[in-house]
N, C-alpha and C. Protein backbone atom coordinates (compact mmCIF):
# COMPACT_ATOMS: atom_id res chain seq x y z
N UNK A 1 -60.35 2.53 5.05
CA UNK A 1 -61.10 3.59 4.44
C UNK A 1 -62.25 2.98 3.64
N UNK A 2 -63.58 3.36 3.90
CA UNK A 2 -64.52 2.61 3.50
C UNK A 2 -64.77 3.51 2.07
N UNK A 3 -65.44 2.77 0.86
CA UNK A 3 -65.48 3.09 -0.28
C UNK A 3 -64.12 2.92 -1.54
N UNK A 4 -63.00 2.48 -1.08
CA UNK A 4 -61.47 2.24 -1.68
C UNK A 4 -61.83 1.12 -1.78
N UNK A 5 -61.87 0.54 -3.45
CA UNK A 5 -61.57 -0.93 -3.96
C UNK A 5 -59.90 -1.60 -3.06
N UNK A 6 -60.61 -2.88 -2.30
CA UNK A 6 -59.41 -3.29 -1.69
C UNK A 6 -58.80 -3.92 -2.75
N UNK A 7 -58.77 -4.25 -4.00
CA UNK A 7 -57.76 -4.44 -4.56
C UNK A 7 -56.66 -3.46 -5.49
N UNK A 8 -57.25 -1.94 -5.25
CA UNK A 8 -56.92 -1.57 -5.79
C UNK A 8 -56.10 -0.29 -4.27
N UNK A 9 -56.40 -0.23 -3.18
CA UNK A 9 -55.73 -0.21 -1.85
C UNK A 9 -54.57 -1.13 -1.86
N UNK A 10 -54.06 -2.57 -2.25
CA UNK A 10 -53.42 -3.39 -1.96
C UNK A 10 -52.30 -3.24 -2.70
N UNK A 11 -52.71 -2.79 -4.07
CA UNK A 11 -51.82 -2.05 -5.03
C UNK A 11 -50.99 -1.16 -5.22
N UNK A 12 -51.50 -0.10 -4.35
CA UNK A 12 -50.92 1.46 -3.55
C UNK A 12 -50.10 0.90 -2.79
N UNK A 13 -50.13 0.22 -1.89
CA UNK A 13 -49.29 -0.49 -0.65
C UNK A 13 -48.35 -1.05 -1.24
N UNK A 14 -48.33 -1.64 -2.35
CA UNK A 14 -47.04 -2.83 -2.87
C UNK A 14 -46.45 -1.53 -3.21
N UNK A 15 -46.75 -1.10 -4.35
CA UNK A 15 -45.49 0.27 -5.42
C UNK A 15 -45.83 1.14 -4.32
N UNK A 16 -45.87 1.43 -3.10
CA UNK A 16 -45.67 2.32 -2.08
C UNK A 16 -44.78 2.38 -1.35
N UNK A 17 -44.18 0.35 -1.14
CA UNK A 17 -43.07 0.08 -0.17
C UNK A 17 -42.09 0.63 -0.87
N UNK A 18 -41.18 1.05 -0.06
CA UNK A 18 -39.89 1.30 -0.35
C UNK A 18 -39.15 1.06 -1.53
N UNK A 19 -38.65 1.54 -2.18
CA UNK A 19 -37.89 0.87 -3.29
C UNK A 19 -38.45 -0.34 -3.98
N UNK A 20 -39.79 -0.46 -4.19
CA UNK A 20 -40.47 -1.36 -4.97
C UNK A 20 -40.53 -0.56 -6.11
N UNK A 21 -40.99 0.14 -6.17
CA UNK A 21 -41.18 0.59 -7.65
C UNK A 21 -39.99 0.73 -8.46
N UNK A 22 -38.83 1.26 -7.92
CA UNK A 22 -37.86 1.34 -8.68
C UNK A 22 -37.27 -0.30 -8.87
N UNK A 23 -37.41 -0.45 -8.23
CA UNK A 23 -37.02 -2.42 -8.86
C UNK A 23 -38.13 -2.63 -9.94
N UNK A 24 -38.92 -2.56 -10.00
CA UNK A 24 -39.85 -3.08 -10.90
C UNK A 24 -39.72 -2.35 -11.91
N UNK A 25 -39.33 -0.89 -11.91
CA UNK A 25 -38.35 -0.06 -13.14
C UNK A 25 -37.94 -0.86 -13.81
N UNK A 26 -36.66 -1.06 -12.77
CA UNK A 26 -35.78 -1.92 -13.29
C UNK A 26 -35.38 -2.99 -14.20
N UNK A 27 -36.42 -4.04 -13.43
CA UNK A 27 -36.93 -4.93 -14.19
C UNK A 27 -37.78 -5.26 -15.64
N UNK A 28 -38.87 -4.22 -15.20
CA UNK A 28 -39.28 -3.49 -16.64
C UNK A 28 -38.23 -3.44 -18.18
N UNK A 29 -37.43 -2.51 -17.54
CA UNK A 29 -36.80 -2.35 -18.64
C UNK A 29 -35.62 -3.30 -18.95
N UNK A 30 -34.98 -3.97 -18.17
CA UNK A 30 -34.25 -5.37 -18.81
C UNK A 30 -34.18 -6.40 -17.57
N UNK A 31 -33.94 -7.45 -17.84
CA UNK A 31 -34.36 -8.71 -16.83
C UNK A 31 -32.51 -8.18 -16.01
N UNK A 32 -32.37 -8.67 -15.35
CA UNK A 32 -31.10 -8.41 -14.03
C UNK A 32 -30.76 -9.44 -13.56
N UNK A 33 -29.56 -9.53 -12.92
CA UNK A 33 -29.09 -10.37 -11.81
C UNK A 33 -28.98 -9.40 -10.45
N UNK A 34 -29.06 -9.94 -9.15
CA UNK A 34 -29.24 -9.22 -8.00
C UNK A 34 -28.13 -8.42 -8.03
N UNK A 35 -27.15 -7.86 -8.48
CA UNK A 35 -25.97 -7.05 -7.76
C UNK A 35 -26.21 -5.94 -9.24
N UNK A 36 -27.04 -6.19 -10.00
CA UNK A 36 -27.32 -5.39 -10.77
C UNK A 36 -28.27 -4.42 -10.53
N UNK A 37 -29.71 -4.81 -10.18
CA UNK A 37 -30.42 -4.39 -9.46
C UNK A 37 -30.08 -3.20 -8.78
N UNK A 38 -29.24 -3.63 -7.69
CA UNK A 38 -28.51 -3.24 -6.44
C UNK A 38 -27.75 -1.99 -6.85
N UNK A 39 -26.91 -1.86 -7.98
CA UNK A 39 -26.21 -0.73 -8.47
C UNK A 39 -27.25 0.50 -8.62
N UNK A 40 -28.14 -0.51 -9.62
CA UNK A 40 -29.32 0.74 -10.10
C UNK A 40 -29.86 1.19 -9.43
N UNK A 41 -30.60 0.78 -8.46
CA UNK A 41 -31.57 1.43 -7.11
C UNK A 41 -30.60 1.89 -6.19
N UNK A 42 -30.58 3.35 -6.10
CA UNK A 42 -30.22 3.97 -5.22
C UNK A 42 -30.11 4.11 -4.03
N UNK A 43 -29.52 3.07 -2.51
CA UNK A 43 -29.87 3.65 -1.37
C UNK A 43 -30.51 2.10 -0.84
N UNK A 44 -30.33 1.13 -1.93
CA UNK A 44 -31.35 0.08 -1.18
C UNK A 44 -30.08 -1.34 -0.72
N UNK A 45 -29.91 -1.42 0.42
CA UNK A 45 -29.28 -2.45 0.96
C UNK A 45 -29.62 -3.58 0.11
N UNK A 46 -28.51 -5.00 0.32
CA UNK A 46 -28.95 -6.23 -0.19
C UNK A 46 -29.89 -6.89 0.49
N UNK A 47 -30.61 -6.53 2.28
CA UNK A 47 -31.22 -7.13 2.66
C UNK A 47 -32.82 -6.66 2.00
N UNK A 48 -32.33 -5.35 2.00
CA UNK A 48 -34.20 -4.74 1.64
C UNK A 48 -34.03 -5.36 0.21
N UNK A 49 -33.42 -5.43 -0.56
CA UNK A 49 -33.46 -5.71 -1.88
C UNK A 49 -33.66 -7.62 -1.80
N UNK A 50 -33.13 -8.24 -1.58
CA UNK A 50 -33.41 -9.52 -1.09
C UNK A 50 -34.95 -9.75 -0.66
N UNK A 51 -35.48 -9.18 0.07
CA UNK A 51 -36.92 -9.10 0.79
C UNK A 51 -37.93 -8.81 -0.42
N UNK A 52 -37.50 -7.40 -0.90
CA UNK A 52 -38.19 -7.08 -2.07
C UNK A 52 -38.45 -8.13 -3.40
N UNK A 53 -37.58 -8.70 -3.50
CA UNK A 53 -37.65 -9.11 -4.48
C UNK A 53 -38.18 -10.53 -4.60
N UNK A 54 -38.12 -11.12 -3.26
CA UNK A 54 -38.58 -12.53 -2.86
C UNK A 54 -40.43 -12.10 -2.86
N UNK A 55 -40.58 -10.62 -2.31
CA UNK A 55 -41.96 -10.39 -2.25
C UNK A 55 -42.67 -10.26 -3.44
N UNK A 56 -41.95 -9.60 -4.56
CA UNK A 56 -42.38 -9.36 -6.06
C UNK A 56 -43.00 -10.59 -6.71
N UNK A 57 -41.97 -11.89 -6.66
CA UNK A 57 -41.58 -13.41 -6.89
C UNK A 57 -42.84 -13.68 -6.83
N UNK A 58 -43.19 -13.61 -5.05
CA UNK A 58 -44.56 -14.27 -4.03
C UNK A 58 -45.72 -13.76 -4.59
N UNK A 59 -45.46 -12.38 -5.30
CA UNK A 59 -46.99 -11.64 -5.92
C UNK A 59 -46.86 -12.35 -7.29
N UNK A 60 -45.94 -12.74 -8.24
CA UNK A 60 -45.85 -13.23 -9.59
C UNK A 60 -45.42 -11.67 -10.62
N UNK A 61 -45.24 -10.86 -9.68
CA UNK A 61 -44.90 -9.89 -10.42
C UNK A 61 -43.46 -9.99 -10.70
N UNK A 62 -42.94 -10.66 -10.20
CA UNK A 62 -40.98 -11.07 -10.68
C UNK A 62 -40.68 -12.42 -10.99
N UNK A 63 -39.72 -12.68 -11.49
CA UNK A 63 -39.75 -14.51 -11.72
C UNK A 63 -37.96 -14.74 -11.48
N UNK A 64 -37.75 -15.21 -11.26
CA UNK A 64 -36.33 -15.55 -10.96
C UNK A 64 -35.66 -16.73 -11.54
N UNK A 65 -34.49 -16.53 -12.60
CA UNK A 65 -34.39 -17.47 -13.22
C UNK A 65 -32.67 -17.80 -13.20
N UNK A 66 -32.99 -19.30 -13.28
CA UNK A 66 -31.72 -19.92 -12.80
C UNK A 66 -31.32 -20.25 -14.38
N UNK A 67 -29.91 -20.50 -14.57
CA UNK A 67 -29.16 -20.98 -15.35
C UNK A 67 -28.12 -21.67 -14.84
N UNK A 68 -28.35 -23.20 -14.46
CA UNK A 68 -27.10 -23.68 -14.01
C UNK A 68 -25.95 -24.43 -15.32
N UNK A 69 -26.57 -24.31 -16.09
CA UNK A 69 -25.48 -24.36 -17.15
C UNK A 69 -24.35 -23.91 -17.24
N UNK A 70 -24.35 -22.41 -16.98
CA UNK A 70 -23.04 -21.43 -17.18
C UNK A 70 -22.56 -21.62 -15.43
N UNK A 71 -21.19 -20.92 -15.78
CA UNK A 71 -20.19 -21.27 -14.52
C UNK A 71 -19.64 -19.89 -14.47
N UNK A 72 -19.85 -19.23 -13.58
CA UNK A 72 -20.86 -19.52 -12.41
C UNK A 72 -22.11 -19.42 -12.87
N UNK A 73 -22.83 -20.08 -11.96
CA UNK A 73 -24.10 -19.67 -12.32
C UNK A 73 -25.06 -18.69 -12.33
N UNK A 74 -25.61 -18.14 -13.59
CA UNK A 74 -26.72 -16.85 -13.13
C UNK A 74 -27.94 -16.94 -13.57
N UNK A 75 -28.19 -16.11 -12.43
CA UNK A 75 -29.25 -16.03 -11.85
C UNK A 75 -29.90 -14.15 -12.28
N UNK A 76 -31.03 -14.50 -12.86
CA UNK A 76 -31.45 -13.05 -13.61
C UNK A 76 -33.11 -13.54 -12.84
N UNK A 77 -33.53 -11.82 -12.93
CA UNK A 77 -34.75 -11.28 -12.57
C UNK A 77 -35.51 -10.39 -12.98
N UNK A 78 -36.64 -11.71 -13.84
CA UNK A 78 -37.07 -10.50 -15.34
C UNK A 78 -38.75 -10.68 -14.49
N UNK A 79 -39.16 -9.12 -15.05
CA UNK A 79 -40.57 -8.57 -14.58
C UNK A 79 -41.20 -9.74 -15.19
N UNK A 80 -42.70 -10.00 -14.85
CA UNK A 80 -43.62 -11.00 -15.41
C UNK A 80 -44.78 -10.21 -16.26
N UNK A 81 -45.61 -10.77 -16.98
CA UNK A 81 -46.63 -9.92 -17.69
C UNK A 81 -47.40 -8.72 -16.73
N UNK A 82 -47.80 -9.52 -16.00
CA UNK A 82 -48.05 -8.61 -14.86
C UNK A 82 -47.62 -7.41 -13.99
N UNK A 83 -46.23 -7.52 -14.21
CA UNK A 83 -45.55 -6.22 -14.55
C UNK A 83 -45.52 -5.48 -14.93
N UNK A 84 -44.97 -5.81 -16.36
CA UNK A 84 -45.06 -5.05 -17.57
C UNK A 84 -46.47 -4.59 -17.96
N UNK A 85 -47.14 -5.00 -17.09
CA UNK A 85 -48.78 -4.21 -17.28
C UNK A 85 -49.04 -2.81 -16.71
N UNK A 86 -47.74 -3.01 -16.00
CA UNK A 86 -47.38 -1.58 -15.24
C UNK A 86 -46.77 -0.27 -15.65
N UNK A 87 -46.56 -0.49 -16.86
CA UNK A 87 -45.94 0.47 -17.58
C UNK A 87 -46.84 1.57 -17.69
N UNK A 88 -48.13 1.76 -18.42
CA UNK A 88 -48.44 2.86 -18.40
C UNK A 88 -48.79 3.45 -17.30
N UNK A 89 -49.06 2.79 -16.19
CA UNK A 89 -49.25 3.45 -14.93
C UNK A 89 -48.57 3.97 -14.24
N UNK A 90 -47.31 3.37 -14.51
CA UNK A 90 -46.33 4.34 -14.04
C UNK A 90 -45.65 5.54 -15.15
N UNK A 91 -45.74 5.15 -16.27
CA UNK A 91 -45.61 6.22 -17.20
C UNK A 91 -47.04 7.44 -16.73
N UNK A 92 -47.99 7.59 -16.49
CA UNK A 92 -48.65 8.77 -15.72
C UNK A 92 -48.05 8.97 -15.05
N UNK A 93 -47.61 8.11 -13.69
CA UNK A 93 -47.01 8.38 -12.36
C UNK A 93 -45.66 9.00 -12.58
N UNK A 94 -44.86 8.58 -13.81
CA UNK A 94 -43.45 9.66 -14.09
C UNK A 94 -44.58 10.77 -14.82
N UNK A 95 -45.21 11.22 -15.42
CA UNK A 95 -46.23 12.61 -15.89
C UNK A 95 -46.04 13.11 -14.91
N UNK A 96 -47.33 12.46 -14.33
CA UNK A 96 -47.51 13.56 -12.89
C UNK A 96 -46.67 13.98 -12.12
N UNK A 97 -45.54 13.35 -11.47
CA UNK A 97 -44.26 13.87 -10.72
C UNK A 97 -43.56 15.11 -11.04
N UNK A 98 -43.31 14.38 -12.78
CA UNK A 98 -42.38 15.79 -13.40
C UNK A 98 -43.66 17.11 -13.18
N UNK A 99 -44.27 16.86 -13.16
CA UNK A 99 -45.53 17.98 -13.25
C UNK A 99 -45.38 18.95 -12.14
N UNK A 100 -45.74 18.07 -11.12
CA UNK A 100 -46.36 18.40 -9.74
C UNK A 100 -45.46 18.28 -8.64
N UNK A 101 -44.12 17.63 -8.92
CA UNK A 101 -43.09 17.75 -8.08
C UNK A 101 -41.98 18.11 -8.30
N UNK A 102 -41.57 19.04 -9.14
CA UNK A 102 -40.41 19.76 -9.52
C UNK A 102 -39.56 20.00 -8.07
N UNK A 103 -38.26 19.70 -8.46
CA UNK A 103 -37.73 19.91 -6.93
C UNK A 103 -37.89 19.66 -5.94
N UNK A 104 -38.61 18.72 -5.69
CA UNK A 104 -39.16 18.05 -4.61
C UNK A 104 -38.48 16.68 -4.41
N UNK A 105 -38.29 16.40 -3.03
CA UNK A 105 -37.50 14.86 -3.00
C UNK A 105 -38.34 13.85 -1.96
N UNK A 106 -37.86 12.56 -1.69
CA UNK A 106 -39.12 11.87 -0.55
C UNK A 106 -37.74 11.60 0.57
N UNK A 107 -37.98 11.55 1.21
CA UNK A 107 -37.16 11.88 2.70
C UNK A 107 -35.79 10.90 2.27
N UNK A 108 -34.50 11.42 2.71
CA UNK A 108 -33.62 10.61 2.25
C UNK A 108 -32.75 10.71 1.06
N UNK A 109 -33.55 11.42 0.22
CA UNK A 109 -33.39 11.63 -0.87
C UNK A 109 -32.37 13.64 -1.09
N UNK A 110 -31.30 13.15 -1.72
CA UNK A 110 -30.94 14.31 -1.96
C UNK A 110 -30.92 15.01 -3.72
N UNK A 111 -31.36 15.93 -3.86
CA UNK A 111 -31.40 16.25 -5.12
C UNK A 111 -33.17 16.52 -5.68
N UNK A 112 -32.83 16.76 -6.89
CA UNK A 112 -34.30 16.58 -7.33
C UNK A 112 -35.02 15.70 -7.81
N UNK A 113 -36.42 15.77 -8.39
CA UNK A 113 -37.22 14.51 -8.24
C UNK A 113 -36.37 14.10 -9.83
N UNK A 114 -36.51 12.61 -9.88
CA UNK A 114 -36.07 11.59 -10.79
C UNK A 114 -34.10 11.34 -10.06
N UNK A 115 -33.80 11.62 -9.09
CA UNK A 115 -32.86 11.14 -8.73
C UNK A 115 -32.25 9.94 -8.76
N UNK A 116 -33.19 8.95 -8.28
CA UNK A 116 -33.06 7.60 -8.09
C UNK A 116 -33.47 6.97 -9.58
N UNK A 117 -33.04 7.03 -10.57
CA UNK A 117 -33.20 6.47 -12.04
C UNK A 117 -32.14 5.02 -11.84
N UNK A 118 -33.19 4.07 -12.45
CA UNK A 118 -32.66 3.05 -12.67
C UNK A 118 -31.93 2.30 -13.65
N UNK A 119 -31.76 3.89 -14.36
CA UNK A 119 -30.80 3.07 -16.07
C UNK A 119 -29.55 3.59 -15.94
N UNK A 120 -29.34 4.82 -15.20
CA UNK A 120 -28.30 5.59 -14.52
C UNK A 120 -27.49 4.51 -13.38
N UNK A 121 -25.99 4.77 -13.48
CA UNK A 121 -25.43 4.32 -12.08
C UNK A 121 -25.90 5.29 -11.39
N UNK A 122 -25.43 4.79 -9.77
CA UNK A 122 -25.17 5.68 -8.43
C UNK A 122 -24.64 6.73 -9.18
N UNK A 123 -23.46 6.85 -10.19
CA UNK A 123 -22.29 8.25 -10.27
C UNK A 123 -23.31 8.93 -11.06
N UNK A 124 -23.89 9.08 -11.65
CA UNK A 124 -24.60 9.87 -12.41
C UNK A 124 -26.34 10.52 -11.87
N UNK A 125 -26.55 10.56 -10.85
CA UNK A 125 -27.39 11.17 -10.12
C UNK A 125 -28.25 12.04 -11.44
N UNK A 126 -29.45 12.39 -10.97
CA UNK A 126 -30.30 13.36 -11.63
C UNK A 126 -30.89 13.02 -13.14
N UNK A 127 -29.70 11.91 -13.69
CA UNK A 127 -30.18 11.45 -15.22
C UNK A 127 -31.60 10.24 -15.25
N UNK A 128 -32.32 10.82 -16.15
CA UNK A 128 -33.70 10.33 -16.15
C UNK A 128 -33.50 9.26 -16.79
N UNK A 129 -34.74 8.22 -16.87
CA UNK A 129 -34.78 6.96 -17.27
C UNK A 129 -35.48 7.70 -19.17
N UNK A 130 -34.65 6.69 -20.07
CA UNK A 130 -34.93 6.83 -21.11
C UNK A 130 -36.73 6.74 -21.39
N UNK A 131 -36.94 5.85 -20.78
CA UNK A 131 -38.90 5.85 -21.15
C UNK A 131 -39.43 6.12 -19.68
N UNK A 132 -40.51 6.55 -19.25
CA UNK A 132 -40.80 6.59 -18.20
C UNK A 132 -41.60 5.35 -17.59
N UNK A 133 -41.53 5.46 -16.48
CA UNK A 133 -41.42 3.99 -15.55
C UNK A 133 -41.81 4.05 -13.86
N UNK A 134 -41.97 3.27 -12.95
CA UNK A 134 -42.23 3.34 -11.87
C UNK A 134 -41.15 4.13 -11.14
């Protein structure tokens, strides 16, 4: 599409894929280990979540951090500045939704919009994220 800043096209595409944004929720709001992640995001396999998150890494928008000290070892996945730069943009992007998509879901999705909250388990469906977020 001619006249769309391609860096700002490239941007749409990343928090567009699948369950990117809600990882980066995620992350946002406290650093994780992968099976944590995994609870919170609703619906997302360990492979898409694996992929995702190696892709976040590759942009510098995730950082992955080892602790081989402790036994076992963990392994957490905290957003990078660059992330967290993302907050108010997605704080509009939770605005506008609640706004403009009341009751509305994206394919797959059962229930209403804010379903997939990442501070919520799976069992608690429909409960919103305390601050708003991707």
């Amino acid at each position: 599409m001619s006249g769309i800043c391609p860096h700002y096209e490239a941007a749409t595409e990343l928090l567009g894929r699948r369950r990117t944004g809600l990882i980066l929720t995620a992350l946002i709001e406290n650093p994780s280990r992968f099976s944590e992640i995994g609870v919170g995001v609703d619906g997302i396999s360990d492979r898409m979540l694996s992929q995702r998150l190696a892709e976040l890494e590759d942009l510098g928008l995730v950082e992955r951090k080892v602790d081989a000290e402790k036994r076992p070892v963990l392994v957490e996945y905290v957003a990078t500045q660059m992330a967290r730069e993302l907050s108010p943009v997605s704080a509009a992007l939770q605005e506008w939704a609640e706004k403009w998509m009341p009751g509305r879901w994206s394919p797959g999705v059962q229930g209403t919009a804010g379903r997939h909250s990442v501070a919520a388990p799976r069992s608690t469906p429909g409960k919103m994220l305390s601050s708003p977020h991707l």
